[in-house]
Protein backbone atom coordinates (compact mmCIF):
# COMPACT_ATOMS: atom_id res chain seq x y z
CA UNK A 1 73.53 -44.64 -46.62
CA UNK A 2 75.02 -45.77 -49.87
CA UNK A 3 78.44 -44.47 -48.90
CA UNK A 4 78.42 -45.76 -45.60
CA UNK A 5 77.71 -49.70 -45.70
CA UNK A 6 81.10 -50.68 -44.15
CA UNK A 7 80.08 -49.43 -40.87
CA UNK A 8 78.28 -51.60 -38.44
CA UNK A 9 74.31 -50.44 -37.40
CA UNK A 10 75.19 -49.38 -34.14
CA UNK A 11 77.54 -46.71 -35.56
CA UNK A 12 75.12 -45.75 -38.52
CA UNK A 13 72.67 -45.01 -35.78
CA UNK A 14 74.65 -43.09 -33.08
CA UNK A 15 76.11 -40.90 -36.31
CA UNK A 16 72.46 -40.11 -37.14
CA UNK A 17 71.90 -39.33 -32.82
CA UNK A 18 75.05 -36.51 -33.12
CA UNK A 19 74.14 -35.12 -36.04
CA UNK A 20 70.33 -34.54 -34.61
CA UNK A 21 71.96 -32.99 -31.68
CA UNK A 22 72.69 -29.98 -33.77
CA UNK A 23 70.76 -26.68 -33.48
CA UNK A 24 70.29 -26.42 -37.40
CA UNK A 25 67.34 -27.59 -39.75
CA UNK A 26 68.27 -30.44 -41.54
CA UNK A 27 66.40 -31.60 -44.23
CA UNK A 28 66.37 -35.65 -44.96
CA UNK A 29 65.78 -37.21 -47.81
CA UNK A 30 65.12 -40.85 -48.14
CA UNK A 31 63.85 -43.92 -50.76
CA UNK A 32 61.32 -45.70 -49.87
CA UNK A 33 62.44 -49.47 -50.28
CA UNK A 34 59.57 -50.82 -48.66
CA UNK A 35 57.12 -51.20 -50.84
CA UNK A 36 59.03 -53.56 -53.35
CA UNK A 37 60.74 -56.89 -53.13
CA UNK A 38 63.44 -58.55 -50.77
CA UNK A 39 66.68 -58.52 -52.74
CA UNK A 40 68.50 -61.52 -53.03
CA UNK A 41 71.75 -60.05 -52.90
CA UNK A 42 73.52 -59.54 -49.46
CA UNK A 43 74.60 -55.68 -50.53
CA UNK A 44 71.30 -54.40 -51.40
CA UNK A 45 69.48 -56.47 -48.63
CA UNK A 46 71.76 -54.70 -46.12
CA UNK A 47 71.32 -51.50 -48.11
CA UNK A 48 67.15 -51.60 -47.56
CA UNK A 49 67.68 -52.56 -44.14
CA UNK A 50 69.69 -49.81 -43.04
CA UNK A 51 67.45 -47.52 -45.08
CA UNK A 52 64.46 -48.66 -42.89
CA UNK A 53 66.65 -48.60 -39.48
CA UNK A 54 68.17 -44.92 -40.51
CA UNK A 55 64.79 -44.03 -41.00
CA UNK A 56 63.06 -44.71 -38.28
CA UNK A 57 65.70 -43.88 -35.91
CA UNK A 58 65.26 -40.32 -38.09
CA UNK A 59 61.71 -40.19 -37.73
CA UNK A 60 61.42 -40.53 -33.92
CA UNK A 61 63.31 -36.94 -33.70
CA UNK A 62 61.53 -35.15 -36.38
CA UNK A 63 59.44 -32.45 -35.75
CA UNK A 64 57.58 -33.27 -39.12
CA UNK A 65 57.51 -36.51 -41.89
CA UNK A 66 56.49 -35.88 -45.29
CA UNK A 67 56.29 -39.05 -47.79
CA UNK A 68 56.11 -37.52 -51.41
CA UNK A 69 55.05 -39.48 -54.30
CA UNK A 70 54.97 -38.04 -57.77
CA UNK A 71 55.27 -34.55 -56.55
CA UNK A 72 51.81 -35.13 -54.48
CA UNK A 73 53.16 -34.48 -50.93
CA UNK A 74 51.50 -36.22 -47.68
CA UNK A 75 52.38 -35.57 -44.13
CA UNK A 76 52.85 -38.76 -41.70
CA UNK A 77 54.09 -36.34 -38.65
């Protein structure tokens, strides 16, 4: 997400919808930013709220959601 902040939401988000469309297993792999506080700055505000868009938008196509924490591993889907 880090490397993509130029582009807009709506392109973030039909990126993420092509790249579900393919037939492979893809692994994702992202920070939780939610548990912490609200940045002040404008680049890492946009930064968590992309992370929690791109996530969801993730999440909805998943077959299965893990959240790991210290190595200790609990499924959400």
């Amino acid at each position: 997400i880090m490397n993509n902040m130029e582009k807009s939401e709506e392109v973030l988000i039909f990126e993420i919808q092509k790249l579900l469309q393919s037939p492979n297993n893809i692994v994702f792999i992202l920070n939780d930013v939610s548990s912490g506080i609200i940045p002040l700055d404008s680049v890492s505000r946009k930064f968590v709220d992309l992370t929690g868009i791109i996530g969801q938008e993730i999440t909805k196509e998943c077959d299965e959601v893990y959240q790991v924490n210290y190595g200790i591993q609990r499924r959400i889907k």
